[in-house]
PDB file of N, CA and C in Angstrom:
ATOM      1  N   UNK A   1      15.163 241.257 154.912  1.00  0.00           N
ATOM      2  CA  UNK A   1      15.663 242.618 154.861  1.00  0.00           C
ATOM      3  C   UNK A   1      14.913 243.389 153.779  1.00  0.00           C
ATOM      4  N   UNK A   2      14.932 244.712 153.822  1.00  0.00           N
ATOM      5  CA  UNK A   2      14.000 245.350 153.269  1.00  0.00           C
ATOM      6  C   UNK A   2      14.743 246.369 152.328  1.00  0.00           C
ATOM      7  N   UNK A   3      14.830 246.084 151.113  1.00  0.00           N
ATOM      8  CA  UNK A   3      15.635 246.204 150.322  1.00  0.00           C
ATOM      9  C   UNK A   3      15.697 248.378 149.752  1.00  0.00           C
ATOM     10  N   UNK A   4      16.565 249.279 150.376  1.00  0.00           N
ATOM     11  CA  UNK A   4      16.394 250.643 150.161  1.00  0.00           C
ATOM     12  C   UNK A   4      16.282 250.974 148.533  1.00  0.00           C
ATOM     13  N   UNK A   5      15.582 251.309 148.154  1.00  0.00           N
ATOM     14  CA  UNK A   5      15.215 251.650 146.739  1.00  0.00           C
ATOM     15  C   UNK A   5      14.823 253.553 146.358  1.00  0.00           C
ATOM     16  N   UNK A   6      16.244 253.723 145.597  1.00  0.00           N
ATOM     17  CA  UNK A   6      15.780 254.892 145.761  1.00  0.00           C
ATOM     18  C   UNK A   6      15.004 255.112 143.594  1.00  0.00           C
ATOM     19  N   UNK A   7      13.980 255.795 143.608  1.00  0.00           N
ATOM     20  CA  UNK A   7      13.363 255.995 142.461  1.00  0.00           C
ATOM     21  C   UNK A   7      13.748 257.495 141.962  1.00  0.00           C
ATOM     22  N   UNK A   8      14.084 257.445 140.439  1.00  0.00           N
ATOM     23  CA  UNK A   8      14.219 258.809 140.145  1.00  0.00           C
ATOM     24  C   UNK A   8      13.221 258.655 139.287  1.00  0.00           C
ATOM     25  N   UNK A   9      12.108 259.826 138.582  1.00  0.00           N
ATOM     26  CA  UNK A   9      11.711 260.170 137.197  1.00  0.00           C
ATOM     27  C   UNK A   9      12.168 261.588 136.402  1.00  0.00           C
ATOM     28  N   UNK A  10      12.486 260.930 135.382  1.00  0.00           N
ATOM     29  CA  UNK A  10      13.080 262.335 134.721  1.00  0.00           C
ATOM     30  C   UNK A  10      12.311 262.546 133.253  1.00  0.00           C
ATOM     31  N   UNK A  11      11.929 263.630 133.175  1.00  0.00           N
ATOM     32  CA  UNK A  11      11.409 264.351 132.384  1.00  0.00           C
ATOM     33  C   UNK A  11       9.856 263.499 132.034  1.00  0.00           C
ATOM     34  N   UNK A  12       9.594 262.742 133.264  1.00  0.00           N
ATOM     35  CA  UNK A  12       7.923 261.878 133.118  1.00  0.00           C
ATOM     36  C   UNK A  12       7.520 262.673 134.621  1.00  0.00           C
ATOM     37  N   UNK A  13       6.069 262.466 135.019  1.00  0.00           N
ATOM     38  CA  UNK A  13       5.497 262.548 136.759  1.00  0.00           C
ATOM     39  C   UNK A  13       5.789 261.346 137.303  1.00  0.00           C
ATOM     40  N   UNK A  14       5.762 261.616 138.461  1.00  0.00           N
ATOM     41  CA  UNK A  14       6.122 260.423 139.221  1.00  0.00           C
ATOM     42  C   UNK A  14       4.752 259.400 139.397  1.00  0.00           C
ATOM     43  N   UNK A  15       5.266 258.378 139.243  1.00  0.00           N
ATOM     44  CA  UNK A  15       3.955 257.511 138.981  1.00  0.00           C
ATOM     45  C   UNK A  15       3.255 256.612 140.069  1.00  0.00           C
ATOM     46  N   UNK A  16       2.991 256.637 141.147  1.00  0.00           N
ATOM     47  CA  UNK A  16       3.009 255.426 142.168  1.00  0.00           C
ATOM     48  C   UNK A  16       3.000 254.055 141.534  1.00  0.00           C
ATOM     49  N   UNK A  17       1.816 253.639 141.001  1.00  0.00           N
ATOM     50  CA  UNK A  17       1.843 252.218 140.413  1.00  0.00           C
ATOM     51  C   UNK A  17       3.200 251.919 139.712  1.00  0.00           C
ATOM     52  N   UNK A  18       4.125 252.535 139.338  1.00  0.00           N
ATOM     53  CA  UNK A  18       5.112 252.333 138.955  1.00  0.00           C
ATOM     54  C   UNK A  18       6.630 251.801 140.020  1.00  0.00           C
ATOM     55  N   UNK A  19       6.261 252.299 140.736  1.00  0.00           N
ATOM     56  CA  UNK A  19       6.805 252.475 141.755  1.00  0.00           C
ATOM     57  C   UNK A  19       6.705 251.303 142.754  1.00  0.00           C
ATOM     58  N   UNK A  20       5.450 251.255 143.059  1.00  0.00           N
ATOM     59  CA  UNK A  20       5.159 249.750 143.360  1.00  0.00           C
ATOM     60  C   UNK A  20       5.522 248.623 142.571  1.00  0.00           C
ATOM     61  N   UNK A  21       5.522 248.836 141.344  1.00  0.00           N
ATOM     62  CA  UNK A  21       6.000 247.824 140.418  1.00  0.00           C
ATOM     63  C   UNK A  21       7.456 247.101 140.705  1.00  0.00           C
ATOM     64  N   UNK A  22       7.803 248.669 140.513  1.00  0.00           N
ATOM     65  CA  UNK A  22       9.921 248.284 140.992  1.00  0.00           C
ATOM     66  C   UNK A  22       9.745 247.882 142.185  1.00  0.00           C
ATOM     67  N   UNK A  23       8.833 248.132 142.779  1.00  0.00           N
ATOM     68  CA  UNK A  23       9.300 247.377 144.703  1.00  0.00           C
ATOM     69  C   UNK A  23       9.222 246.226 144.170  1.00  0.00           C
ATOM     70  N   UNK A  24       8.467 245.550 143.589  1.00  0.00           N
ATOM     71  CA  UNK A  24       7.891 243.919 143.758  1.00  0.00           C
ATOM     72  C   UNK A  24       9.298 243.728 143.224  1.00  0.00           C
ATOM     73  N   UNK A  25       9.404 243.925 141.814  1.00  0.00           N
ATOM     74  CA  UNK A  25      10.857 243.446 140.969  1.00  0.00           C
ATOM     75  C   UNK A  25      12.250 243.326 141.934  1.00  0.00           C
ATOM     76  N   UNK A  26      12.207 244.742 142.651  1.00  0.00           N
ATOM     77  CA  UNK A  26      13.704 244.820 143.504  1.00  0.00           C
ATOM     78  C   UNK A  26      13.611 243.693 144.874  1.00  0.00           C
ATOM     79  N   UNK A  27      12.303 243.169 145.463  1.00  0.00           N
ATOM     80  CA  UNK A  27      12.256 242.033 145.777  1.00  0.00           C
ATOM     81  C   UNK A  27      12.424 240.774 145.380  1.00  0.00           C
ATOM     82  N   UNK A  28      12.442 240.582 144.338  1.00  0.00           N
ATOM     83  CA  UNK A  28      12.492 239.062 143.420  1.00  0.00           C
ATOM     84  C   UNK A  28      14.640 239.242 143.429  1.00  0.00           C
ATOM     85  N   UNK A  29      14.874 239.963 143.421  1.00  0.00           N
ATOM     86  CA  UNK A  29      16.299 240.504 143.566  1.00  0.00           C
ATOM     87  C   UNK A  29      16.922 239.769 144.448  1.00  0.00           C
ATOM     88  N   UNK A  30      16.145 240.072 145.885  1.00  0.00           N
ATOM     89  CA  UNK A  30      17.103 239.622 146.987  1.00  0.00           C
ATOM     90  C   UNK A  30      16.566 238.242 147.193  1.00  0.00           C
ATOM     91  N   UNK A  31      15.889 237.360 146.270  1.00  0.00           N
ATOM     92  CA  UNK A  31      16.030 236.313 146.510  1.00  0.00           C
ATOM     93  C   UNK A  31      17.394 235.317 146.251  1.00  0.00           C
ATOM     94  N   UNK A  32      17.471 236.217 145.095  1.00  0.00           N
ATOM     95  CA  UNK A  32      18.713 235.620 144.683  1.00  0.00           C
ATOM     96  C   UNK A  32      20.320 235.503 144.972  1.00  0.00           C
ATOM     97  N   UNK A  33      19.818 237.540 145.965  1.00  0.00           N
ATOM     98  CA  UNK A  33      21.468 237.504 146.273  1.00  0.00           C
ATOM     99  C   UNK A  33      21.247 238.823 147.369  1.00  0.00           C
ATOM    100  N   UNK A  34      21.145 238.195 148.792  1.00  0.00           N
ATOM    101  CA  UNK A  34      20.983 239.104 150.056  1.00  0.00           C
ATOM    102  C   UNK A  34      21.827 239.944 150.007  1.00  0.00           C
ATOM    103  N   UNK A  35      23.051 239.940 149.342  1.00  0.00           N
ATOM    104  CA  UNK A  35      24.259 241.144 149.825  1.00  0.00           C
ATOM    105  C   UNK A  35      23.592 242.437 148.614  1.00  0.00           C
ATOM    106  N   UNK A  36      22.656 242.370 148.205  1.00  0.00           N
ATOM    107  CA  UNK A  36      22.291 244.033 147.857  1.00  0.00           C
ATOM    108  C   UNK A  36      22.204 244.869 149.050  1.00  0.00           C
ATOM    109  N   UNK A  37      22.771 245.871 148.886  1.00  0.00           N
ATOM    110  CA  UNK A  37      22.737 246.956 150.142  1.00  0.00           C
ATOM    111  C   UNK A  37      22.008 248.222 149.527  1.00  0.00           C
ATOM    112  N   UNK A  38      21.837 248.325 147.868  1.00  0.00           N
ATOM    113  CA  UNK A  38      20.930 249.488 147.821  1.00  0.00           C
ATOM    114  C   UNK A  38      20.591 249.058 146.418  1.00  0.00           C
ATOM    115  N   UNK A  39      19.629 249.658 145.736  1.00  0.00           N
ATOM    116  CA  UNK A  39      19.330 249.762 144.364  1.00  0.00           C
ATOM    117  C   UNK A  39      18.939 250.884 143.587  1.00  0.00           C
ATOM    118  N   UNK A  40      19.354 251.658 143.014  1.00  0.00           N
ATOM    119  CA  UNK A  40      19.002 253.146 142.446  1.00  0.00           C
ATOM    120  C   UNK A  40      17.830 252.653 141.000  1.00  0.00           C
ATOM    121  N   UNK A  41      16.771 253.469 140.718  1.00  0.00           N
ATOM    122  CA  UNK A  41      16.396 253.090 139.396  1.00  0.00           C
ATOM    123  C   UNK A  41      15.816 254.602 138.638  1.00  0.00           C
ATOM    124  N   UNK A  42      16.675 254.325 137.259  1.00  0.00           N
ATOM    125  CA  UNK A  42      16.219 255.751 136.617  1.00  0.00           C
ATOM    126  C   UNK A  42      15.064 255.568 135.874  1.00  0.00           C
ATOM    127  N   UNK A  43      13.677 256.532 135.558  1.00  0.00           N
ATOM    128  CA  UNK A  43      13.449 256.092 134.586  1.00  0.00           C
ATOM    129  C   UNK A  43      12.833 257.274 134.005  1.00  0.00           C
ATOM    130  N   UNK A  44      13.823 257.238 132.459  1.00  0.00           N
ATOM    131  CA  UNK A  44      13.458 259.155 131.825  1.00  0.00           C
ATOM    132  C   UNK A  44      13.142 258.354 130.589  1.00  0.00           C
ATOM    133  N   UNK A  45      12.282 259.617 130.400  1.00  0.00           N
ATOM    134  CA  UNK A  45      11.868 259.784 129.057  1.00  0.00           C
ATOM    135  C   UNK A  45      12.405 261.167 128.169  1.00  0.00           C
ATOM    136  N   UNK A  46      13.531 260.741 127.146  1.00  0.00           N
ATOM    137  CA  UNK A  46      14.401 261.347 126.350  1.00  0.00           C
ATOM    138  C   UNK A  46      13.744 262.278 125.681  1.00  0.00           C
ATOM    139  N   UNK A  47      13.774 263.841 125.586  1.00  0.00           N
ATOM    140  CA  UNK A  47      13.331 264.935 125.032  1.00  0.00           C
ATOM    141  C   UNK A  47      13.304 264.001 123.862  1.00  0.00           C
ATOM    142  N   UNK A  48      14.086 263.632 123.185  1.00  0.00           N
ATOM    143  CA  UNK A  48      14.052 263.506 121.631  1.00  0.00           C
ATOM    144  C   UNK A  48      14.315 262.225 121.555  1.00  0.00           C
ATOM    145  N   UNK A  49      13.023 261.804 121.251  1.00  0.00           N
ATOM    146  CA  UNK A  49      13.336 259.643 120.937  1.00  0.00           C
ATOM    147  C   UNK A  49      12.820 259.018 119.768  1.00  0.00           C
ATOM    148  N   UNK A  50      13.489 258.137 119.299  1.00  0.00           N
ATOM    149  CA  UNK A  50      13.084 257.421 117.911  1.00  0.00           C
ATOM    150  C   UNK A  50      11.619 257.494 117.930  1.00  0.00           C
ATOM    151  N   UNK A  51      11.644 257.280 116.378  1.00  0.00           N
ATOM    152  CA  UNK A  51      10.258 257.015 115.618  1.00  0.00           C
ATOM    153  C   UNK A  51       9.279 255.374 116.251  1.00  0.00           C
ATOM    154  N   UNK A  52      10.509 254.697 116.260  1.00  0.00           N
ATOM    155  CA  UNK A  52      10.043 253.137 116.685  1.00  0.00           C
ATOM    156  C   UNK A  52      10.814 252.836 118.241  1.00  0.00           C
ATOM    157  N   UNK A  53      10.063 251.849 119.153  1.00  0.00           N
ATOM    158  CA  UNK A  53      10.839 251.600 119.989  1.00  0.00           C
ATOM    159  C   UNK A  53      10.060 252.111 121.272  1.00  0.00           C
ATOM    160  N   UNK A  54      10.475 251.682 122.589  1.00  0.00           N
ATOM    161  CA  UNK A  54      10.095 252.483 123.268  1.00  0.00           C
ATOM    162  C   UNK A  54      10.505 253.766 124.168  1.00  0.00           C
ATOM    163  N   UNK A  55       9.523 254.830 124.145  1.00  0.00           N
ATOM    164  CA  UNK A  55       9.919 256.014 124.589  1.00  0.00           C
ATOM    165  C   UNK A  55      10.889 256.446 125.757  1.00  0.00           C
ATOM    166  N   UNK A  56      10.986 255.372 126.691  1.00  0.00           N
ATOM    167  CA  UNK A  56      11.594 255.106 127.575  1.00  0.00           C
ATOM    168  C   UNK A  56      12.960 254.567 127.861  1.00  0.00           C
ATOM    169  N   UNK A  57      13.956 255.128 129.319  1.00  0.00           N
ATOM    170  CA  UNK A  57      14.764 254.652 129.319  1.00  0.00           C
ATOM    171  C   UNK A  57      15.081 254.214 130.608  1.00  0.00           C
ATOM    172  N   UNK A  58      15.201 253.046 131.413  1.00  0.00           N
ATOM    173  CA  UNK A  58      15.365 252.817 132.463  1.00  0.00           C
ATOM    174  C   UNK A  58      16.774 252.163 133.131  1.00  0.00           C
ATOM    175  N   UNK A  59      17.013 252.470 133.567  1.00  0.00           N
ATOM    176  CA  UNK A  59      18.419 252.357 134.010  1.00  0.00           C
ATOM    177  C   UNK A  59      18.692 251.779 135.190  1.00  0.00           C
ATOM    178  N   UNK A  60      19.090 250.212 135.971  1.00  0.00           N
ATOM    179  CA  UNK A  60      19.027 250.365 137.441  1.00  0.00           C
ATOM    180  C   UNK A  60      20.820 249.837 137.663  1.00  0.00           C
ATOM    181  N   UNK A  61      20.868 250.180 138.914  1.00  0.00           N
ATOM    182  CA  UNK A  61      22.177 250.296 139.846  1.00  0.00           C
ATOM    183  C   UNK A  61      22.010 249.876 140.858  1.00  0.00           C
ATOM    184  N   UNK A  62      23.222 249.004 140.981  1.00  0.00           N
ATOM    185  CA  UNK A  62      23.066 248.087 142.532  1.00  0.00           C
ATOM    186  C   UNK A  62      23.967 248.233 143.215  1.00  0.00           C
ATOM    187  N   UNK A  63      24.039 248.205 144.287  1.00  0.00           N
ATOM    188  CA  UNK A  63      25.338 248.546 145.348  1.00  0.00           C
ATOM    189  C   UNK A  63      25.148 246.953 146.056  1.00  0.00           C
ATOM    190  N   UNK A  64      26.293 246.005 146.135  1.00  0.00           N
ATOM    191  CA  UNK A  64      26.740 244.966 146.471  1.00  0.00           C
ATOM    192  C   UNK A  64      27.239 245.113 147.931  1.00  0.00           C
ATOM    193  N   UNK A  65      27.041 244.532 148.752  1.00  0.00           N
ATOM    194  CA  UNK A  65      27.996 244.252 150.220  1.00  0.00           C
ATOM    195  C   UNK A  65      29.694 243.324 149.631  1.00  0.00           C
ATOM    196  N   UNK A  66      30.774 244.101 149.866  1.00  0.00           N
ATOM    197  CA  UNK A  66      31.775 243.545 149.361  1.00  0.00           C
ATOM    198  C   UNK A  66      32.393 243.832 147.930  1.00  0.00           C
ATOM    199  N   UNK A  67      31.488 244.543 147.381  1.00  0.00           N
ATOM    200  CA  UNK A  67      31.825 244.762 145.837  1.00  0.00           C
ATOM    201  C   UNK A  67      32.566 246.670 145.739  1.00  0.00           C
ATOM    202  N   UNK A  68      32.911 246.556 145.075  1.00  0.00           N
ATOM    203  CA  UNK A  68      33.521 248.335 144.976  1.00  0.00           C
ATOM    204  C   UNK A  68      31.812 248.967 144.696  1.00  0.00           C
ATOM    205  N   UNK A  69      31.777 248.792 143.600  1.00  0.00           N
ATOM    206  CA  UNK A  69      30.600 249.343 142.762  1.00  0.00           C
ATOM    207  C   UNK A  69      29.989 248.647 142.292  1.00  0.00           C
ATOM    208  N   UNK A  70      28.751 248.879 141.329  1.00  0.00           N
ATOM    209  CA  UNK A  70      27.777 247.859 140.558  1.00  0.00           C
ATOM    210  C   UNK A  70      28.459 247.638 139.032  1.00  0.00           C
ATOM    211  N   UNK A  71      28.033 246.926 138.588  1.00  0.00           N
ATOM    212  CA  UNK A  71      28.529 247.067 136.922  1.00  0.00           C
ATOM    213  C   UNK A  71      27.257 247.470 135.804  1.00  0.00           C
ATOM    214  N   UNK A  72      27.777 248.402 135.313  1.00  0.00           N
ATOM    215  CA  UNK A  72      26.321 249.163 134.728  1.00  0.00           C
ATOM    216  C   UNK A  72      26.746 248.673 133.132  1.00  0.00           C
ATOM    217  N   UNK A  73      25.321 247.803 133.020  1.00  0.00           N
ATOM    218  CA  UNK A  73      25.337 247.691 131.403  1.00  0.00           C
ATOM    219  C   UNK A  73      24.691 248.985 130.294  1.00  0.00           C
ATOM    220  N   UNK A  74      25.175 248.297 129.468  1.00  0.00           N
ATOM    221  CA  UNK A  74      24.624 249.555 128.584  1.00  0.00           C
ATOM    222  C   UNK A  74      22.989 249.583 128.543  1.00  0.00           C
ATOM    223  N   UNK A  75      22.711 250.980 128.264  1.00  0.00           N
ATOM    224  CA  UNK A  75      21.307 251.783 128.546  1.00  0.00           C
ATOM    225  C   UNK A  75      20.366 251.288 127.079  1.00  0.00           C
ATOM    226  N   UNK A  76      19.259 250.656 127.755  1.00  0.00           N
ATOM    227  CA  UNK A  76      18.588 250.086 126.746  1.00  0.00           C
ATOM    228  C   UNK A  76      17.462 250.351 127.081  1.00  0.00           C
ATOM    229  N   UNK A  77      16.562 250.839 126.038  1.00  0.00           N
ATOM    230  CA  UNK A  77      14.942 251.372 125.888  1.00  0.00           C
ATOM    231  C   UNK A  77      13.884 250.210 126.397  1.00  0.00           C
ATOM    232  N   UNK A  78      13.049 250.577 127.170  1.00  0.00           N
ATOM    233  CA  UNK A  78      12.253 249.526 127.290  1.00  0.00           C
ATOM    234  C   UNK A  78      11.525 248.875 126.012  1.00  0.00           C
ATOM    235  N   UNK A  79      11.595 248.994 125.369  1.00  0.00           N
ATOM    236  CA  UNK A  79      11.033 247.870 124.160  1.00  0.00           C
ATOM    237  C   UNK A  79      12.497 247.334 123.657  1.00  0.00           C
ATOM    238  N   UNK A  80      13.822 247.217 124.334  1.00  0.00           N
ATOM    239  CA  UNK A  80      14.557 246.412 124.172  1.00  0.00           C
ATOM    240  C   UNK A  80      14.357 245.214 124.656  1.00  0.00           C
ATOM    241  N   UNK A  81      13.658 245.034 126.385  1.00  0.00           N
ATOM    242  CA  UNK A  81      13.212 243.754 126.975  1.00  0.00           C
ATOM    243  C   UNK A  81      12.718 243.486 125.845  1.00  0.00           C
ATOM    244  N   UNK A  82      11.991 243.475 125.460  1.00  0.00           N
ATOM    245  CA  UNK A  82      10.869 242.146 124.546  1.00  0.00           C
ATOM    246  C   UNK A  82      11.625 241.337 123.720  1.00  0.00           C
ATOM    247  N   UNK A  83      12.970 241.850 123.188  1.00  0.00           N
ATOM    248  CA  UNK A  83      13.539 241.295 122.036  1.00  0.00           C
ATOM    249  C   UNK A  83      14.978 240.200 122.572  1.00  0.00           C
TER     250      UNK A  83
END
Protein backbone atom coordinates (compact mmCIF):
# COMPACT_ATOMS: atom_id res chain seq x y z
CA UNK A 1 0.00 0.00 0.00
CA UNK A 2 1.11 3.29 -0.83
CA UNK A 3 1.32 5.25 2.04
CA UNK A 4 -0.79 9.18 1.44
CA UNK A 5 1.67 11.74 2.65
CA UNK A 6 0.62 15.01 2.80
CA UNK A 7 3.87 17.71 3.05
CA UNK A 8 3.55 21.18 4.42
CA UNK A 9 6.57 23.96 4.30
CA UNK A 10 6.21 26.88 6.31
CA UNK A 11 8.02 29.88 6.18
CA UNK A 12 11.04 27.67 3.98
CA UNK A 13 10.42 26.82 -0.32
CA UNK A 14 9.33 23.76 -0.96
CA UNK A 15 12.13 21.49 -1.48
CA UNK A 16 11.73 18.27 -3.69
CA UNK A 17 14.80 16.34 -2.42
CA UNK A 18 13.24 16.81 0.77
CA UNK A 19 10.34 15.51 0.01
CA UNK A 20 11.61 12.51 -1.44
CA UNK A 21 13.44 12.08 1.65
CA UNK A 22 10.10 11.87 3.82
CA UNK A 23 8.73 9.43 1.15
CA UNK A 24 11.59 6.92 1.78
CA UNK A 25 11.25 7.51 5.82
CA UNK A 26 7.20 7.31 5.69
CA UNK A 27 7.96 3.94 3.94
CA UNK A 28 10.28 2.36 6.51
CA UNK A 29 6.90 3.23 8.62
CA UNK A 30 4.66 0.82 7.12
CA UNK A 31 6.95 -1.80 7.62
CA UNK A 32 6.34 -1.82 10.88
CA UNK A 33 2.72 -1.13 11.18
CA UNK A 34 0.27 -1.39 7.86
CA UNK A 35 -2.73 0.22 9.69
CA UNK A 36 -1.24 3.85 8.87
CA UNK A 37 -3.98 5.36 6.82
CA UNK A 38 -2.28 8.82 6.44
CA UNK A 39 0.79 10.79 7.60
CA UNK A 40 0.88 14.69 7.72
CA UNK A 41 4.55 16.27 8.00
CA UNK A 42 5.30 19.91 9.01
CA UNK A 43 8.36 21.39 8.38
CA UNK A 44 8.81 25.36 9.40
CA UNK A 45 11.34 27.32 10.00
CA UNK A 46 10.50 29.71 13.12
CA UNK A 47 10.70 33.59 12.28
CA UNK A 48 12.69 33.81 15.46
CA UNK A 49 15.06 30.77 16.51
CA UNK A 50 17.83 30.21 18.99
CA UNK A 51 21.36 31.15 18.70
CA UNK A 52 22.34 27.25 18.91
CA UNK A 53 20.42 24.31 17.66
CA UNK A 54 18.72 23.66 14.70
CA UNK A 55 16.75 26.20 12.71
CA UNK A 56 14.15 23.88 12.10
CA UNK A 57 11.01 22.40 13.23
CA UNK A 58 9.44 19.28 12.04
CA UNK A 59 6.50 17.89 13.22
CA UNK A 60 4.81 14.51 11.88
CA UNK A 61 1.16 13.07 12.44
CA UNK A 62 -0.22 9.80 11.85
CA UNK A 63 -3.67 8.72 11.39
CA UNK A 64 -4.00 4.91 12.59
CA UNK A 65 -6.82 2.45 11.13
CA UNK A 66 -8.78 1.88 14.49
CA UNK A 67 -7.22 4.56 16.56
CA UNK A 68 -9.28 7.97 17.31
CA UNK A 69 -6.26 10.13 16.52
CA UNK A 70 -2.39 10.08 16.48
CA UNK A 71 -0.52 10.97 19.66
CA UNK A 72 1.57 14.03 19.04
CA UNK A 73 4.77 14.33 21.01
CA UNK A 74 6.23 17.34 21.90
CA UNK A 75 7.81 19.62 19.03
CA UNK A 76 11.46 19.19 18.85
CA UNK A 77 14.11 21.05 16.57
CA UNK A 78 15.92 19.02 14.30
CA UNK A 79 19.25 19.09 16.02
CA UNK A 80 17.24 17.48 18.84
CA UNK A 81 17.57 13.97 16.77
CA UNK A 82 21.28 13.86 17.24
CA UNK A 83 21.13 14.02 21.00
Amino acid sequence: MLLPIETTFKNIPVSDPIEDLIRREAAKLERFFAGITRCRVLIEKPYRHHRSGGPYVVRIELDVRGGDRHQQQPERSCSDRAN
